[in-house]
N, C-alpha and C. Protein backbone atom coordinates (compact mmCIF):
# COMPACT_ATOMS: atom_id res chain seq x y z
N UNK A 1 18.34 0.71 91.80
CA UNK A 1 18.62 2.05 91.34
C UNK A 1 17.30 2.78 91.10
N UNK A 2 17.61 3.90 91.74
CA UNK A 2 15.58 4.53 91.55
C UNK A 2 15.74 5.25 89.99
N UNK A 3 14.18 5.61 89.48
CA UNK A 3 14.11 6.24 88.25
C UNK A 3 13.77 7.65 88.65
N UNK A 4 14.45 9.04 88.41
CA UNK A 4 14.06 10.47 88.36
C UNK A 4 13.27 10.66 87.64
N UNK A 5 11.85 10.77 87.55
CA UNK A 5 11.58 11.44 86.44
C UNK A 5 11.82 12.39 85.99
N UNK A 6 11.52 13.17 85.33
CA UNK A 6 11.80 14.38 83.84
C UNK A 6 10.61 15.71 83.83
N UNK A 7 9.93 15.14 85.09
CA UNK A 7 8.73 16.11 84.84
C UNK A 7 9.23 17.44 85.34
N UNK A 8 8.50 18.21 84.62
CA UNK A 8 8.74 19.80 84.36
C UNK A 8 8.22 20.90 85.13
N UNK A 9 8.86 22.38 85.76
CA UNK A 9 7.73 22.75 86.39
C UNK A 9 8.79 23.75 87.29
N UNK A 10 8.37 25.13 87.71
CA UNK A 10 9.16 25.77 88.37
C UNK A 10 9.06 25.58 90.03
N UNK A 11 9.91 25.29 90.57
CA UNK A 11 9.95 24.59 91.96
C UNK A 11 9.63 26.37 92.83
N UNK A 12 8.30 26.88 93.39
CA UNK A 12 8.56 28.34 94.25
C UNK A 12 9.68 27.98 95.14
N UNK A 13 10.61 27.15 95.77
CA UNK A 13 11.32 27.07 96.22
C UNK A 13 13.15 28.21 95.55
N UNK A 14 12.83 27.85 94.25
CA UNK A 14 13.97 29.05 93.85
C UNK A 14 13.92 29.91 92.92
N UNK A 15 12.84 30.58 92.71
CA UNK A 15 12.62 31.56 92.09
C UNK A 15 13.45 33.07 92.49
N UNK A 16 13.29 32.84 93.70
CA UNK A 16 14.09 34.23 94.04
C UNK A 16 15.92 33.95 93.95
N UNK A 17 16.05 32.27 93.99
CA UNK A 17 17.60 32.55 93.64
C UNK A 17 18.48 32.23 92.51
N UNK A 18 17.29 31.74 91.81
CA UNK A 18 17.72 31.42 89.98
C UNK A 18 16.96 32.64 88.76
N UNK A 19 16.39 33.02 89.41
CA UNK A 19 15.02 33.97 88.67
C UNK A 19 15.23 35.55 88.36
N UNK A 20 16.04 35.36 89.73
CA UNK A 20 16.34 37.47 90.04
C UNK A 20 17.71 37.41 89.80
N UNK A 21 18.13 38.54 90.34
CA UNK A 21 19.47 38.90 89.78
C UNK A 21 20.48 38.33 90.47
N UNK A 22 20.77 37.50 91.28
CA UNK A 22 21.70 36.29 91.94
C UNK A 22 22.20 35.56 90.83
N UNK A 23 21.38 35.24 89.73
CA UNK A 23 22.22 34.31 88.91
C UNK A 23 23.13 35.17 87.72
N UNK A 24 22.77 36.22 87.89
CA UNK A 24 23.66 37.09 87.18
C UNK A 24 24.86 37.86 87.23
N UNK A 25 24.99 38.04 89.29
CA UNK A 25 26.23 38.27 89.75
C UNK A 25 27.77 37.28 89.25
N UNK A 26 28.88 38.02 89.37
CA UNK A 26 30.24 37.78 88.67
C UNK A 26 30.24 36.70 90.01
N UNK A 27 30.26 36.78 91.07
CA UNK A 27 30.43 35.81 92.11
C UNK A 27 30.16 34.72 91.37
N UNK A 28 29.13 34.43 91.05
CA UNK A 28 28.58 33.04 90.78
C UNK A 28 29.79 32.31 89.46
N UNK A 29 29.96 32.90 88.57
CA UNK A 29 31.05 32.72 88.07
C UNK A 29 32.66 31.76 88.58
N UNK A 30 32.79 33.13 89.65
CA UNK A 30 34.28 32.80 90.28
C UNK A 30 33.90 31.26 91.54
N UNK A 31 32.85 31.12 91.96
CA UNK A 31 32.76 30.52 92.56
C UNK A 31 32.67 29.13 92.02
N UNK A 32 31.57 29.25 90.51
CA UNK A 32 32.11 27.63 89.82
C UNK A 32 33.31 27.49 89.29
N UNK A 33 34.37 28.61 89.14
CA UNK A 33 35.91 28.47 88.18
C UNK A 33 36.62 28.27 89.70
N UNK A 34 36.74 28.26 90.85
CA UNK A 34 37.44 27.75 91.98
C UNK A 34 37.07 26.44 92.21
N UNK A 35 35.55 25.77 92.11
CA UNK A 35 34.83 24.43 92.37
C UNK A 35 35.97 23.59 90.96
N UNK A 36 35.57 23.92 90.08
CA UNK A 36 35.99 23.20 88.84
C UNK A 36 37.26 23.04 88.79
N UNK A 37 38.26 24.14 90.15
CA UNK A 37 40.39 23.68 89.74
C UNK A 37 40.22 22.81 91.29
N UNK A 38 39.03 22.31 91.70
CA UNK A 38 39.27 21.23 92.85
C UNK A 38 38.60 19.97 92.17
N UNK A 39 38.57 19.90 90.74
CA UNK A 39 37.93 18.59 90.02
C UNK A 39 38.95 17.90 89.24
N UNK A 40 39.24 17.05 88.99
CA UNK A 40 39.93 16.32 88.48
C UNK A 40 39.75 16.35 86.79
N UNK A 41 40.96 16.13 85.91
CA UNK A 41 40.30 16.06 84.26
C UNK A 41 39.73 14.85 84.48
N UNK A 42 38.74 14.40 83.37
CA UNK A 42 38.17 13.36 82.91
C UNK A 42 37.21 12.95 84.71
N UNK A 43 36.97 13.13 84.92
CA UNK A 43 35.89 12.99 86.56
C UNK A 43 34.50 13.38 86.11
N UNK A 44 34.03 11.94 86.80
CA UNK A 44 32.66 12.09 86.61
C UNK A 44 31.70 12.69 87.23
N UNK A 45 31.33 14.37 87.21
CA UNK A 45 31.08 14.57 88.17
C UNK A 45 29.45 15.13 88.07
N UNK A 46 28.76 14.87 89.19
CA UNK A 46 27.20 15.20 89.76
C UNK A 46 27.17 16.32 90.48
N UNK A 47 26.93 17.36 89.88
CA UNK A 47 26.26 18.72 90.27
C UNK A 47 24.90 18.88 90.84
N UNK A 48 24.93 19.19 91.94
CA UNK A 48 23.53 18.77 92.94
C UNK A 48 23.42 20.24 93.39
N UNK A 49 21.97 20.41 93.04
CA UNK A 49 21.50 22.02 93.05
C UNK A 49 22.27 22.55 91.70
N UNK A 50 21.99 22.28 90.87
CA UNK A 50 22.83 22.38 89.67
C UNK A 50 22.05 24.15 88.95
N UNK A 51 21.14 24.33 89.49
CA UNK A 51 20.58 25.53 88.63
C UNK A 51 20.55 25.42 87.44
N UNK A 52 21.16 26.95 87.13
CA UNK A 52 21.50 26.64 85.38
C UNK A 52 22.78 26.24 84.87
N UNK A 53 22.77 25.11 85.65
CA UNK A 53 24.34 24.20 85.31
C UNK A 53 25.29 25.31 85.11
N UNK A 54 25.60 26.25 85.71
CA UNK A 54 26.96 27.14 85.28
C UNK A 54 28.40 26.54 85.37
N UNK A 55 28.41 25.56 86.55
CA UNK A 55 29.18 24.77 86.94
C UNK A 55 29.97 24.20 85.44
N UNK A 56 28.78 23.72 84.61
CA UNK A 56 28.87 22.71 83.54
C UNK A 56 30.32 23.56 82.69
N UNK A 57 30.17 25.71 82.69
CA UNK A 57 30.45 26.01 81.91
C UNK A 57 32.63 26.00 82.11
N UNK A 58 32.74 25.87 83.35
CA UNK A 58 33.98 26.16 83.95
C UNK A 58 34.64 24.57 84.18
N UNK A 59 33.84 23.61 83.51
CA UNK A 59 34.77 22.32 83.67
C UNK A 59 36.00 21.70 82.57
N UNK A 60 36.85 21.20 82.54
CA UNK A 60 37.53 20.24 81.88
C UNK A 60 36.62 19.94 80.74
N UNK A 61 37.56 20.04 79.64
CA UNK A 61 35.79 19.39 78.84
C UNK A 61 35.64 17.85 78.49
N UNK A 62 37.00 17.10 79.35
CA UNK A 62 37.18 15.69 79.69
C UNK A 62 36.50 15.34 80.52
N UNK A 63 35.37 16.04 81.34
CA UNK A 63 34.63 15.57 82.40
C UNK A 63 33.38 15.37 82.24
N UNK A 64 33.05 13.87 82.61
CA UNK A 64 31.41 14.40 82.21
C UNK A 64 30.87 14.41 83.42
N UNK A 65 29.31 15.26 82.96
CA UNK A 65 28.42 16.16 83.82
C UNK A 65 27.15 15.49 83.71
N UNK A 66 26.83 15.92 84.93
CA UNK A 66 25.18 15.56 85.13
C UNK A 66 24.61 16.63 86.13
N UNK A 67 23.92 17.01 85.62
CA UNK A 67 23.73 18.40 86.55
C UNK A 67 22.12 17.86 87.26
N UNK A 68 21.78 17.92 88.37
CA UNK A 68 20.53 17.60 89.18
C UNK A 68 20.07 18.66 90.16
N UNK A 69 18.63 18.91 90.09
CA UNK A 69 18.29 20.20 90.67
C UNK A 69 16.18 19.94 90.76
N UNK A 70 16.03 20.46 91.86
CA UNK A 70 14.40 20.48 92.16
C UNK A 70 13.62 21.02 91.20
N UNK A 71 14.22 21.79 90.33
CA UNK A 71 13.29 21.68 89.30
C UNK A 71 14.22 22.15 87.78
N UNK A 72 13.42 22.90 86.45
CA UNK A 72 14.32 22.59 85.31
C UNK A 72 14.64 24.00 84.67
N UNK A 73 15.59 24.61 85.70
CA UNK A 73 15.94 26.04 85.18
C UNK A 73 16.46 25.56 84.00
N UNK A 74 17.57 24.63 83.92
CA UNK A 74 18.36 24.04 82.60
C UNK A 74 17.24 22.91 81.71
N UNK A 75 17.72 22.82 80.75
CA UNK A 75 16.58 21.64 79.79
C UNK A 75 17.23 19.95 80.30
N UNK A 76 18.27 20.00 80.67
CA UNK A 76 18.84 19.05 81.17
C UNK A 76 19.01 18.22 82.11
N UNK A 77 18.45 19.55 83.46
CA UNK A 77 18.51 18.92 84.59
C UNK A 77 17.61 17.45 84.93
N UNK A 78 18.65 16.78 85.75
CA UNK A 78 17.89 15.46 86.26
C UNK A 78 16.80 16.02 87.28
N UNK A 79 16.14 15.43 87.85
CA UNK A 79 15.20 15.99 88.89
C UNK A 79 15.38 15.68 89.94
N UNK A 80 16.00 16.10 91.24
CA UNK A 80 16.03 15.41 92.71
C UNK A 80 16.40 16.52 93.92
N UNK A 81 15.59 15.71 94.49
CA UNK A 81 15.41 16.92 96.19
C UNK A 81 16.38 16.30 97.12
N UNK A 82 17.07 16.99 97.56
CA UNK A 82 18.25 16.76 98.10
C UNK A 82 17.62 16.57 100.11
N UNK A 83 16.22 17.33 100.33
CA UNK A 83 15.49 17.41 101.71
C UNK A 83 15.04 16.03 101.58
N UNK A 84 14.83 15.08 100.63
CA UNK A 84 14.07 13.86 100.73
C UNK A 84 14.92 12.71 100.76
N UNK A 85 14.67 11.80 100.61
CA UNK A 85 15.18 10.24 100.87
C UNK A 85 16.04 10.40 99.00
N UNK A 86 16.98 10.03 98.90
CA UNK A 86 17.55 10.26 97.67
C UNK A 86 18.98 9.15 97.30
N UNK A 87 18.63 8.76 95.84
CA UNK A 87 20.09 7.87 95.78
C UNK A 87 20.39 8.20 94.68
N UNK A 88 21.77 8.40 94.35
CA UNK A 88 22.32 9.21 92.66
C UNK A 88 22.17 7.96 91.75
N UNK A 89 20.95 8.09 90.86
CA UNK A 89 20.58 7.87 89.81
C UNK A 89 21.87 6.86 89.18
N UNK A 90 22.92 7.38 89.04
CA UNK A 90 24.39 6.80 88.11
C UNK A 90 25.23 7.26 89.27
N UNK A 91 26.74 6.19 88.55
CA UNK A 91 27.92 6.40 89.47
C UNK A 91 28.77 7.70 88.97
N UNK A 92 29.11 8.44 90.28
CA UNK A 92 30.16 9.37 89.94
C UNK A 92 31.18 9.87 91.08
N UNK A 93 32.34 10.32 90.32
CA UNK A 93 33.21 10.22 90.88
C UNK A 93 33.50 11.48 91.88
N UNK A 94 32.83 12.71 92.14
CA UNK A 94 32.58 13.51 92.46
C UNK A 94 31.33 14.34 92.50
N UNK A 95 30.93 15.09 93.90
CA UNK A 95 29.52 15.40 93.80
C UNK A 95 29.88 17.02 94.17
N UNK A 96 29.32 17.90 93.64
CA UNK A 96 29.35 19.22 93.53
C UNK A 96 28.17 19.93 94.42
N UNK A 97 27.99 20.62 95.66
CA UNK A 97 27.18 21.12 96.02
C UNK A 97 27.21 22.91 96.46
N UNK A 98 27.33 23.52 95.36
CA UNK A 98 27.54 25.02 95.61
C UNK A 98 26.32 25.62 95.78
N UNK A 99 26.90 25.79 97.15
CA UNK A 99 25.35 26.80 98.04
C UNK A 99 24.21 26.55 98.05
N UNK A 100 24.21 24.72 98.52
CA UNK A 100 23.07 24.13 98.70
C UNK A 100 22.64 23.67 99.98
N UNK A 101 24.02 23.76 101.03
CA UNK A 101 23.80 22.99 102.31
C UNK A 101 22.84 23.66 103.35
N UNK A 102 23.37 25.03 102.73
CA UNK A 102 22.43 26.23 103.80
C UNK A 102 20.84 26.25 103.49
N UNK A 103 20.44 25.50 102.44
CA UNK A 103 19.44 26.17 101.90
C UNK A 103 18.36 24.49 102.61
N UNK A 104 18.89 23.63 103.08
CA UNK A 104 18.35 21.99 102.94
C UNK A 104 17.67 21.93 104.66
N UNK A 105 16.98 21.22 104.70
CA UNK A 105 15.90 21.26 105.98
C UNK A 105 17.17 20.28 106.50
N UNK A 106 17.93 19.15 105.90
CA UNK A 106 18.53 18.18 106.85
C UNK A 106 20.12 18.00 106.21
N UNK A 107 20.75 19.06 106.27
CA UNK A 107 22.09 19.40 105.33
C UNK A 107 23.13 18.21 105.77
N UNK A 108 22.79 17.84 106.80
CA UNK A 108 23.82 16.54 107.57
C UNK A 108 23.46 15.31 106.61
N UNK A 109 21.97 15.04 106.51
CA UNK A 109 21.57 13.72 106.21
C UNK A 109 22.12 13.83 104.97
N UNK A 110 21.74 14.76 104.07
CA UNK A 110 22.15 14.76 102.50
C UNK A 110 23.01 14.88 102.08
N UNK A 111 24.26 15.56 103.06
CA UNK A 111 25.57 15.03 102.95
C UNK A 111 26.48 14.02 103.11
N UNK A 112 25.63 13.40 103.95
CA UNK A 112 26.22 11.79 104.53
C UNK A 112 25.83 11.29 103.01
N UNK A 113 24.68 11.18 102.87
CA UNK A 113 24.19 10.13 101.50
C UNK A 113 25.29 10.57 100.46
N UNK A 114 24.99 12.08 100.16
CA UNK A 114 26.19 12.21 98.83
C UNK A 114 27.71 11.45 98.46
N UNK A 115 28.31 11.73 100.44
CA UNK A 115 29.60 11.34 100.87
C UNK A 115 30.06 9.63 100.37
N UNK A 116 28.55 9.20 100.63
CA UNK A 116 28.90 7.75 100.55
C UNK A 116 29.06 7.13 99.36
N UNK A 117 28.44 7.90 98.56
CA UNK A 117 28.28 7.57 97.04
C UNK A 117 29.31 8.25 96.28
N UNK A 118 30.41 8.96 96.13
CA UNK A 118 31.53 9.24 95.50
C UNK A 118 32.38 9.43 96.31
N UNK A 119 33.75 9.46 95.81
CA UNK A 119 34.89 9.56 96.07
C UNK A 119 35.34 11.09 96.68
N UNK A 120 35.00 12.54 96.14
CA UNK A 120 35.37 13.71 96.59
C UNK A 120 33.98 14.00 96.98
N UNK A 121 33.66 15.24 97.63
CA UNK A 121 33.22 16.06 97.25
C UNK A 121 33.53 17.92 97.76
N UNK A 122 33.11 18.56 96.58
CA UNK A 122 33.28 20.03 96.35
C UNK A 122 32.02 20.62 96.67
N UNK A 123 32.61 21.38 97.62
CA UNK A 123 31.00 22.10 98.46
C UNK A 123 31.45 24.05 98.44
N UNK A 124 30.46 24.64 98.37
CA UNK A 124 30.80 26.26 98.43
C UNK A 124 29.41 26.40 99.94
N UNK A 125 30.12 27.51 101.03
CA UNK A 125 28.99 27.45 102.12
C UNK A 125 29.54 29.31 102.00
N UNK A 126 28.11 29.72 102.30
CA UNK A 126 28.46 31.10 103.17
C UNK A 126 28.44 31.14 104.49
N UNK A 127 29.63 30.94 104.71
CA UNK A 127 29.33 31.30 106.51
C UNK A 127 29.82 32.65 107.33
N UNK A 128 28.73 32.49 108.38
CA UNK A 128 28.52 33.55 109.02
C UNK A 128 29.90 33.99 109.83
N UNK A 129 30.28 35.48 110.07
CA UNK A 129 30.84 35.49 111.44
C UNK A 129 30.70 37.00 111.29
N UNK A 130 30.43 37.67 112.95
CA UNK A 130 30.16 38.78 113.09
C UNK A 130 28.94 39.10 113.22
N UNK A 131 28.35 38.57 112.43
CA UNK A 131 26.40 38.35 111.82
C UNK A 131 25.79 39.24 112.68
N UNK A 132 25.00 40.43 111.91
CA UNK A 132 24.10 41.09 112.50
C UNK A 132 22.99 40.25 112.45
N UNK A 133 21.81 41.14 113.28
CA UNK A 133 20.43 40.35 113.00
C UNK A 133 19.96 40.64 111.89
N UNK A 134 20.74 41.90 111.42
CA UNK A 134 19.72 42.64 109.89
C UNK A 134 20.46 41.44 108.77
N UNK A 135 21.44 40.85 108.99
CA UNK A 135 22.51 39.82 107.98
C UNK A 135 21.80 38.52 108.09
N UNK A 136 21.78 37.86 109.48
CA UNK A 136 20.53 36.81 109.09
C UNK A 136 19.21 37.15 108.64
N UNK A 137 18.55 38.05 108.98
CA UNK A 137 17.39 38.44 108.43
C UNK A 137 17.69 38.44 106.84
N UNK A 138 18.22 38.96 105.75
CA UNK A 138 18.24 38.93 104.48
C UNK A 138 19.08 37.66 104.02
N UNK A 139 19.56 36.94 104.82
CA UNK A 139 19.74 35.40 104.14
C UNK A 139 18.54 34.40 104.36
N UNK A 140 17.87 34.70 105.58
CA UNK A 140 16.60 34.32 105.60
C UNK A 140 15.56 34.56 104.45
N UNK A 141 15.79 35.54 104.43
CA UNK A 141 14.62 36.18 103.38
C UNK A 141 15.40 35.21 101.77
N UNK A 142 16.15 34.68 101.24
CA UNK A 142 16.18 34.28 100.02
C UNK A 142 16.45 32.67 101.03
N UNK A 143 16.31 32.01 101.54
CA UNK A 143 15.62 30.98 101.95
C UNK A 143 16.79 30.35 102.93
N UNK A 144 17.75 31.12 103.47
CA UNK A 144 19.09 30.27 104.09
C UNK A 144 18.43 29.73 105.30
N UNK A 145 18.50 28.76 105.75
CA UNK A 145 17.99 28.08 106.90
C UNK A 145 19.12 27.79 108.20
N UNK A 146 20.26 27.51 107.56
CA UNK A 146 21.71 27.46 108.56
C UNK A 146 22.85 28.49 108.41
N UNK A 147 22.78 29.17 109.16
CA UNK A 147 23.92 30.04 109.84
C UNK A 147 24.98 29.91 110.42
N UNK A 148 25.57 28.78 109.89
CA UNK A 148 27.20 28.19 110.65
C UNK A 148 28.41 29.02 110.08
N UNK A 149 29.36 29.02 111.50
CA UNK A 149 30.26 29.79 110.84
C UNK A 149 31.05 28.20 110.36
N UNK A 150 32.34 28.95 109.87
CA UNK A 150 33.36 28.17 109.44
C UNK A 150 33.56 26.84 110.17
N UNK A 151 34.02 27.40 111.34
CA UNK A 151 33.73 26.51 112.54
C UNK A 151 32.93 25.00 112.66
N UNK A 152 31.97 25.83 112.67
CA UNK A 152 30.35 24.92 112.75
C UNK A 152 30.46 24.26 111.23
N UNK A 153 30.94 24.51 110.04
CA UNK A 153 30.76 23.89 109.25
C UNK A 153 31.91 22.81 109.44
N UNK A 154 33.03 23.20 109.77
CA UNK A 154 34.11 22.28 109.88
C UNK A 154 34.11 21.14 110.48
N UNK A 155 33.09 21.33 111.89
CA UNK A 155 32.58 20.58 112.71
C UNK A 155 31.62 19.21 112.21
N UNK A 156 30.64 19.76 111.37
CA UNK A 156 29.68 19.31 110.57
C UNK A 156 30.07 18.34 109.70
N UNK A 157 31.29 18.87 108.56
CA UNK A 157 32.25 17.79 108.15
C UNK A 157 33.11 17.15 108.81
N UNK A 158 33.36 16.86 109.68
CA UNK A 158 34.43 16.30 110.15
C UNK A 158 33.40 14.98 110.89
N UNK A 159 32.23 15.11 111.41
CA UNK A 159 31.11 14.49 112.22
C UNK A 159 30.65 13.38 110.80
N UNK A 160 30.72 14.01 109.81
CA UNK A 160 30.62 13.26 108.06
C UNK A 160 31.53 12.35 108.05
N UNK A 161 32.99 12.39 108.71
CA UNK A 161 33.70 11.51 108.20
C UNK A 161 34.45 11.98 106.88
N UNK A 162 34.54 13.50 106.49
CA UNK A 162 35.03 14.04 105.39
C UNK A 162 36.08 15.13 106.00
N UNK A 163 37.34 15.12 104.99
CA UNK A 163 38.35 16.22 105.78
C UNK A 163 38.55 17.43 104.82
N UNK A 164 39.03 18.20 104.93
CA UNK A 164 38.98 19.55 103.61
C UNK A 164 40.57 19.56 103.38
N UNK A 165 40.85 18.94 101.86
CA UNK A 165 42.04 19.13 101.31
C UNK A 165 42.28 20.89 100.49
N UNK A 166 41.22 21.19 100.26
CA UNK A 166 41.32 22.09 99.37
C UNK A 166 40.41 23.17 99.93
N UNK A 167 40.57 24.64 100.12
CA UNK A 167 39.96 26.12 100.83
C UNK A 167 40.18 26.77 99.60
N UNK A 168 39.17 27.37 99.45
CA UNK A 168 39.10 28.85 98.58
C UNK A 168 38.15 29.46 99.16
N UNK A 169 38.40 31.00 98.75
CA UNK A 169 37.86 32.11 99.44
C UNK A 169 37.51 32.43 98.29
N UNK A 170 35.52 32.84 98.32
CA UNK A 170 34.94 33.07 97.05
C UNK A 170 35.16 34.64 96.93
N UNK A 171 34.96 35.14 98.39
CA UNK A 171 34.34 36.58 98.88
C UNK A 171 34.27 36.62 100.68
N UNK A 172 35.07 37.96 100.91
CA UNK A 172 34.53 37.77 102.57
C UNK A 172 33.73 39.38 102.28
N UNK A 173 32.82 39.92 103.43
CA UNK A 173 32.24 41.03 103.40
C UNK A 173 32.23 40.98 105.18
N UNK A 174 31.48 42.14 105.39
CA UNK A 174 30.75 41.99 106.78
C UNK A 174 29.97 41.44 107.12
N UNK A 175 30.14 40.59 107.93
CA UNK A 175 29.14 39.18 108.57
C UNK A 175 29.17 37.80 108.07
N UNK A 176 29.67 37.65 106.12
CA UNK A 176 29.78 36.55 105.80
C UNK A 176 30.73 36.53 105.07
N UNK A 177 31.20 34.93 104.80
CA UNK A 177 32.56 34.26 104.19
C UNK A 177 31.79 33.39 103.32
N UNK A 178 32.31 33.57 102.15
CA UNK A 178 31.83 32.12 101.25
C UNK A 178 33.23 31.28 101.21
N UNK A 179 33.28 30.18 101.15
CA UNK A 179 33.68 29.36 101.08
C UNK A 179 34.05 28.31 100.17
N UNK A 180 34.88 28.10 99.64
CA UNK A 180 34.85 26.31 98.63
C UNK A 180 35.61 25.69 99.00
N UNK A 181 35.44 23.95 99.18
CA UNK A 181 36.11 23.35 100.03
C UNK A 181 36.18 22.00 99.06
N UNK A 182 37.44 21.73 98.99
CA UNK A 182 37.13 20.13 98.28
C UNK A 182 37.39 18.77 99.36
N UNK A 183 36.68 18.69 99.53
CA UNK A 183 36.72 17.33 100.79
C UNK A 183 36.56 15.70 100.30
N UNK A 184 37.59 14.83 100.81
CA UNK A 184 37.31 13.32 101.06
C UNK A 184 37.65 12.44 102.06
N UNK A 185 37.04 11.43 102.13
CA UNK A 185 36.83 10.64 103.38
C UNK A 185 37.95 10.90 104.03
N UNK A 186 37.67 10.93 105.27
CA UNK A 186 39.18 10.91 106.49
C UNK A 186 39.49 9.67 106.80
N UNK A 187 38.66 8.25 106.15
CA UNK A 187 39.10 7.11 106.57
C UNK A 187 40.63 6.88 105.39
């Protein structure tokens, strides 16, 4: 079992999406109170990209939490990079990844690892459809790296070995769909 350390320190990696006014939109809200009615009471669950644990605020209060994130917007957070070689610290029964897949250099690899190590998991994606260039250009600009539509994400999970029991619609607009999906193994 590896040790996380605790060390402290603002990651420039999310300043622009924990820092500015993203963490203050009502979205972010509705999007952890849809994640949290695809969780089980009493479930142990690992919040990965956890920010400022908002997640934490919309759960069961039979569930316990561990919120993990690249660096320590929260005083709590565990410390772990989801782009690197990674193994969850403790066992849990569910892994939480809202609007982290888009943002990861290897969103496949770090989902396989998550997949293998709990029982569900609850994912939120924005995906594209319609997509101007001016629409990828400003998801680019706050650091989105993958542009899959629904499709392509469905694809992505299903290549995981994970099936989607559970769809919610966070928000659609022009060009993008957010998404929450509660998925487990298709074996």
């Amino acid at each position: 079992m590896a040790w996380w350390p605790r060390r402290r320190g603002r990651d420039p990696r999310l300043a622009d999406r924990w820092f500015g006014a993203q963490a203050e939109e009502d979205w972010l809200h509705e999007r952890c109170r849809l994640a949290a009615a695809c969780i089980e009471e009493s479930a142990n669950v690992a919040d990965l990209g956890c920010g400022l644990q908002v997640l934490r605020e919309h759960l069961p209060t039979s569930c316990a939490y561990t919120g993990y994130d690249l660096g320590d917007m929260h005083p709590e957070n565990v410390l772990l990079d989801l782009d690197g070689p990674f193994a969850l610290p403790e066992e849990h029964d569910v892994a939480v990844l809202l609007g982290v897949l888009e943002f990861l250099a290897d969103p496949q690899g770090a989902l396989a690892r998550v997949a293998e190590a709990v029982d569900a998991v609850v994912l939120s994606f924005v995906c594209v459809h319609e997509a101007s260039k001016a629409d990828l250009k400003r998801r680019e600009e706050v650091g989105a790296k993958h542009h899959w539509t629904e499709e392509d994400l469905m694809q992505v999970l299903n290549e995981r070995g994970l099936r989607s029991e559970t769809r919610h619609l966070v928000w659609e607009r022009p060009g993008e769909r957010h998404v929450v999906l509660r998925l487990t193994s298709a074996d």
